[in-house]
Protein backbone atom coordinates (compact mmCIF):
# COMPACT_ATOMS: atom_id res chain seq x y z
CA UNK A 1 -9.44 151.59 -26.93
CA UNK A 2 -10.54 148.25 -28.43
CA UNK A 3 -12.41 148.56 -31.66
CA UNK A 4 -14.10 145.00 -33.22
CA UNK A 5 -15.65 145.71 -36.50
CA UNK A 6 -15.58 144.10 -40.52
CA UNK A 7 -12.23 143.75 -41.79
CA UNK A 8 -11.23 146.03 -44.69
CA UNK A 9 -8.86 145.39 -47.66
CA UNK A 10 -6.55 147.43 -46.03
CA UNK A 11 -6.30 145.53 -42.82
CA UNK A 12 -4.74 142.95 -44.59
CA UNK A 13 -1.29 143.35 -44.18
CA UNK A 14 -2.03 143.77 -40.77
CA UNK A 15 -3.89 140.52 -40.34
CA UNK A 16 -0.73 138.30 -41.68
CA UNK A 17 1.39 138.47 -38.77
CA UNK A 18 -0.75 137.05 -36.31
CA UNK A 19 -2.13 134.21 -38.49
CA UNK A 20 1.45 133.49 -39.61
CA UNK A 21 1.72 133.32 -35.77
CA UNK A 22 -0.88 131.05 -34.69
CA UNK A 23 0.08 128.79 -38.00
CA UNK A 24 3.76 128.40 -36.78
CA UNK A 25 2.18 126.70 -33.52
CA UNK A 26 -0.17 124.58 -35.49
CA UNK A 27 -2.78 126.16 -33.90
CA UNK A 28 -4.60 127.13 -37.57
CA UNK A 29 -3.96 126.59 -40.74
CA UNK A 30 -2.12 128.73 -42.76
CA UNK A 31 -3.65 131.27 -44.69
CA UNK A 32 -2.00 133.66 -46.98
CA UNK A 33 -2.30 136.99 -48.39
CA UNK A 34 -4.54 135.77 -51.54
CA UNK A 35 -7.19 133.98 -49.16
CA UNK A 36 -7.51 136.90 -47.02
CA UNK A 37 -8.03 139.67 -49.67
CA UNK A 38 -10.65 136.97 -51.41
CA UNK A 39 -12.28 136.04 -48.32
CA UNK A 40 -11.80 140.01 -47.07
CA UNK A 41 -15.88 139.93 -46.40
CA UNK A 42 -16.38 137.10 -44.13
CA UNK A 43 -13.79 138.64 -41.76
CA UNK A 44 -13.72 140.60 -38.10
CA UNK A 45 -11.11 142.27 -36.54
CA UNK A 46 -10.15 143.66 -32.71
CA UNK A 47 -8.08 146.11 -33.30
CA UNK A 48 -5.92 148.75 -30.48
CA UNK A 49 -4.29 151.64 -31.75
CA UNK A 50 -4.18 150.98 -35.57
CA UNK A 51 -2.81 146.85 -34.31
CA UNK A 52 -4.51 143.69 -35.37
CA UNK A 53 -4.85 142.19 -31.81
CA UNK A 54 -7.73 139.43 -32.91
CA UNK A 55 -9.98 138.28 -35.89
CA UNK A 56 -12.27 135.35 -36.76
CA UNK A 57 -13.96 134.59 -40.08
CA UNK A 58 -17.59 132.71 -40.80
CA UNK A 59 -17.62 131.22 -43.78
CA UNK A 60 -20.85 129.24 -44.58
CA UNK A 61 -20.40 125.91 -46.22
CA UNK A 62 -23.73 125.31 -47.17
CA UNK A 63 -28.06 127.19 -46.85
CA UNK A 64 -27.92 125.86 -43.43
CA UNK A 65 -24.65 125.80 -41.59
CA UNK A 66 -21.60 128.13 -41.22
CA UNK A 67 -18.18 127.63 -39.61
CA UNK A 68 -16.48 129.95 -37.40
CA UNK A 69 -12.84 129.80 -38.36
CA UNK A 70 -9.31 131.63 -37.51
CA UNK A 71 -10.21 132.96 -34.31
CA UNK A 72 -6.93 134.23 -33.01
CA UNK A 73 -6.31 136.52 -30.62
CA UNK A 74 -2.49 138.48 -29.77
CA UNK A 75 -1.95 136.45 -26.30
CA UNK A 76 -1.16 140.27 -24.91
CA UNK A 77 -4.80 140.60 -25.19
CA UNK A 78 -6.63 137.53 -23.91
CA UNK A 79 -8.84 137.85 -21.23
CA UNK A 80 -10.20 141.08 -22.36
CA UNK A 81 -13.01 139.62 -24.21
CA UNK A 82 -12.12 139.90 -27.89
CA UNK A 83 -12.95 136.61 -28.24
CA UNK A 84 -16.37 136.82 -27.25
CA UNK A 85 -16.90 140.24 -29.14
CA UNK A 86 -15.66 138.83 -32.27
CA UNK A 87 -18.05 135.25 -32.03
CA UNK A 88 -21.51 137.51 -31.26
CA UNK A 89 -20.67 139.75 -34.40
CA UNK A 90 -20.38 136.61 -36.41
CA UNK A 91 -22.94 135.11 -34.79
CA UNK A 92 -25.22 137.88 -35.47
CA UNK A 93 -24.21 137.86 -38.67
CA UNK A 94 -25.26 134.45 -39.53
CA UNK A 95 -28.61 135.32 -37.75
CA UNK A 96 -28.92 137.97 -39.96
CA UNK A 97 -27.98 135.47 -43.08
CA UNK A 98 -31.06 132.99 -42.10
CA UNK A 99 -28.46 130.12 -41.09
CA UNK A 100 -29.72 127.68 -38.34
CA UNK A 101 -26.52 126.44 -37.15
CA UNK A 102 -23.08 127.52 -36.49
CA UNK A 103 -19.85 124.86 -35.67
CA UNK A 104 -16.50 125.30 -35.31
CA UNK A 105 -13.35 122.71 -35.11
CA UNK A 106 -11.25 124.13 -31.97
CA UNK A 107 -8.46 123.10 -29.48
CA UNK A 108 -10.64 125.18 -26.93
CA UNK A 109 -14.09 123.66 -26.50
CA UNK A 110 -14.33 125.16 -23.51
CA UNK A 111 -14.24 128.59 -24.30
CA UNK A 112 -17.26 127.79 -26.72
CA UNK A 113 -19.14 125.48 -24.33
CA UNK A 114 -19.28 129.23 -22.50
CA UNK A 115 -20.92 130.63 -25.50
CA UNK A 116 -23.53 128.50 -25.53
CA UNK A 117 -22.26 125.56 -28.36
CA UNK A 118 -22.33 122.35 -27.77
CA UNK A 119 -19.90 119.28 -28.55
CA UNK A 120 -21.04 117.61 -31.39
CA UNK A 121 -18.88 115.18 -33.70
CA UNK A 122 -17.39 115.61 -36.86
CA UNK A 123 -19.25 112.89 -38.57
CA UNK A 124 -22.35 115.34 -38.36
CA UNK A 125 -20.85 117.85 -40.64
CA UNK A 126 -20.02 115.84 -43.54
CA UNK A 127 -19.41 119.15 -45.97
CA UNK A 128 -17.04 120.22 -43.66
CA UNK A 129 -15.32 117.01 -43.76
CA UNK A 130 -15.47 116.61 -47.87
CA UNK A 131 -14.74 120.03 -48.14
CA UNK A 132 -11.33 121.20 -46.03
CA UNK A 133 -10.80 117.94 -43.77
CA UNK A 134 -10.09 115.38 -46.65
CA UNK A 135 -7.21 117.95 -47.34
CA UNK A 136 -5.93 118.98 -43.69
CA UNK A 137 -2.55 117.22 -43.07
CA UNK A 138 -4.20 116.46 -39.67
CA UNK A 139 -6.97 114.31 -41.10
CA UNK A 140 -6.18 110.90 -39.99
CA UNK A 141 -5.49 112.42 -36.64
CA UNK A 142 -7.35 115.30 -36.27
CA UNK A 143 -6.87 117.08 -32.39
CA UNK A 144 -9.70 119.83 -32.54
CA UNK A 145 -12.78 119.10 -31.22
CA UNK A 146 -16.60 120.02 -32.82
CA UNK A 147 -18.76 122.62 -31.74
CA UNK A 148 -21.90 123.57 -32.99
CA UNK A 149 -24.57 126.44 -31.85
CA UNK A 150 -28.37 126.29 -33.16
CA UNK A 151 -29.92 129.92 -34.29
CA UNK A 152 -33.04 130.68 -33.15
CA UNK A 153 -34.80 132.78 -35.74
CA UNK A 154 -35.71 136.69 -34.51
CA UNK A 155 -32.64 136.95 -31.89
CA UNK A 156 -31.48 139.86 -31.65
CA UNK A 157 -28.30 141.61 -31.64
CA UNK A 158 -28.28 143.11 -28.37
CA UNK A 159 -29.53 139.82 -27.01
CA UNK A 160 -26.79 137.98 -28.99
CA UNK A 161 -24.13 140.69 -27.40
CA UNK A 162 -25.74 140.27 -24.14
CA UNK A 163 -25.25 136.33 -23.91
CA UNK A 164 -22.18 136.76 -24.88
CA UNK A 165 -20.55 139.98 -23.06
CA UNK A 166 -22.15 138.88 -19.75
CA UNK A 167 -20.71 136.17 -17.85
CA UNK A 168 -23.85 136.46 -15.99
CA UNK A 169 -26.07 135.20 -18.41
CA UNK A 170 -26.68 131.38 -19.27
CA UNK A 171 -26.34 129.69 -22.21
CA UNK A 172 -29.10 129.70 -24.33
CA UNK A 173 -31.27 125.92 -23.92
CA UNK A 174 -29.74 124.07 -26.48
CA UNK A 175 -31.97 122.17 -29.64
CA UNK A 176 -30.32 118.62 -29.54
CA UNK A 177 -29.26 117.94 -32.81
CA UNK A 178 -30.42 115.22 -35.38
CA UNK A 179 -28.31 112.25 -36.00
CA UNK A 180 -26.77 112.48 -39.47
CA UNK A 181 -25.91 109.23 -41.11
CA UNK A 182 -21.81 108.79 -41.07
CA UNK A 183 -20.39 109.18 -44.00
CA UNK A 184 -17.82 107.05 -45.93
CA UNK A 185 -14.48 108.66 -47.66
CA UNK A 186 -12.17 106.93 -49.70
């Protein structure tokens, strides 16, 4: 039985092979032990039989925007959902939190374009960019594309979990975005 719920302390351990994993293949970027156990409350985890098979992370970067970050999922395991389980409990969490928007930076628009997100470009997040960008070795040739998903206030959970879980269901309408000015680094 799959089980998605808050990551504990203990879980930990467990976590690290599976980032180390998705690090290897450039698909993240690395994390280690010390990040995780600081971090240890922004995190979800799938887990089967006492295994780390998936996890994500929001971490909010400023009062009025979050990123989803980490999602990885054990490749035995895709297609069962995980991925989807793990975003709505994040999602719900921001909710929850008051944020209005959610991004993320992903090789796998796609699978958020399903979700409900939308493309939107990096420029429009500037404190994601002078936060963690400026410092990614991929900076000057970044290959993950930006997502974003507006919150409406008063969603629910189970209509959150519903959106998501059901394939059935269509995306949410989506707020178009305001242009943000570009911004400048040196």
């Amino acid at each position: 039985m799959i089980t998605v719920r808050r990551a504990r302390l203990a879980d930990v351990p467990r976590m690290m092979p599976l980032l180390e994993e998705y690090a290897r293949q450039a698909e993240i970027l690395p994390r280690n032990e010390n990040d995780l156990y600081r971090s240890i409350r922004e995190w979800v985890v799938a887990e089967v039989d006492k295994k780390i098979v998936g996890m994500g992370a929001l971490l909010i970067m400023w009062h009025d925007l979050a990123e989803i970050r980490s999602l990885v999922i054990d490749p035995a395991c895709h297609g069962q959902g995980l991925g989807r389980q793990i975003i709505a409990m994040l999602l719900d969490d921001a909710r929850k939190l008051g944020l209005p928007r959610v991004f993320a930076l992903t090789r796998k628009p796609g699978f958020f374009l399903k979700l409900g997100f939308q493309l939107t470009r990096i420029e429009q997040l500037p404190r994601k960019v002078k936060q963690d960008c400026v410092f990614c070795p991929k900076f000057h040739a970044c290959d993950e594309t930006a997502v974003i998903i507006p919150l409406k206030e008063g969603a629910s959970h189970s209509m959150a979990m519903g959106a998501l879980l059901d394939n059935s269901v269509s995306a949410p309408n989506i707020i178009p975005l305001e242009v943000a000015p570009s911004i400048s680094i040196p």
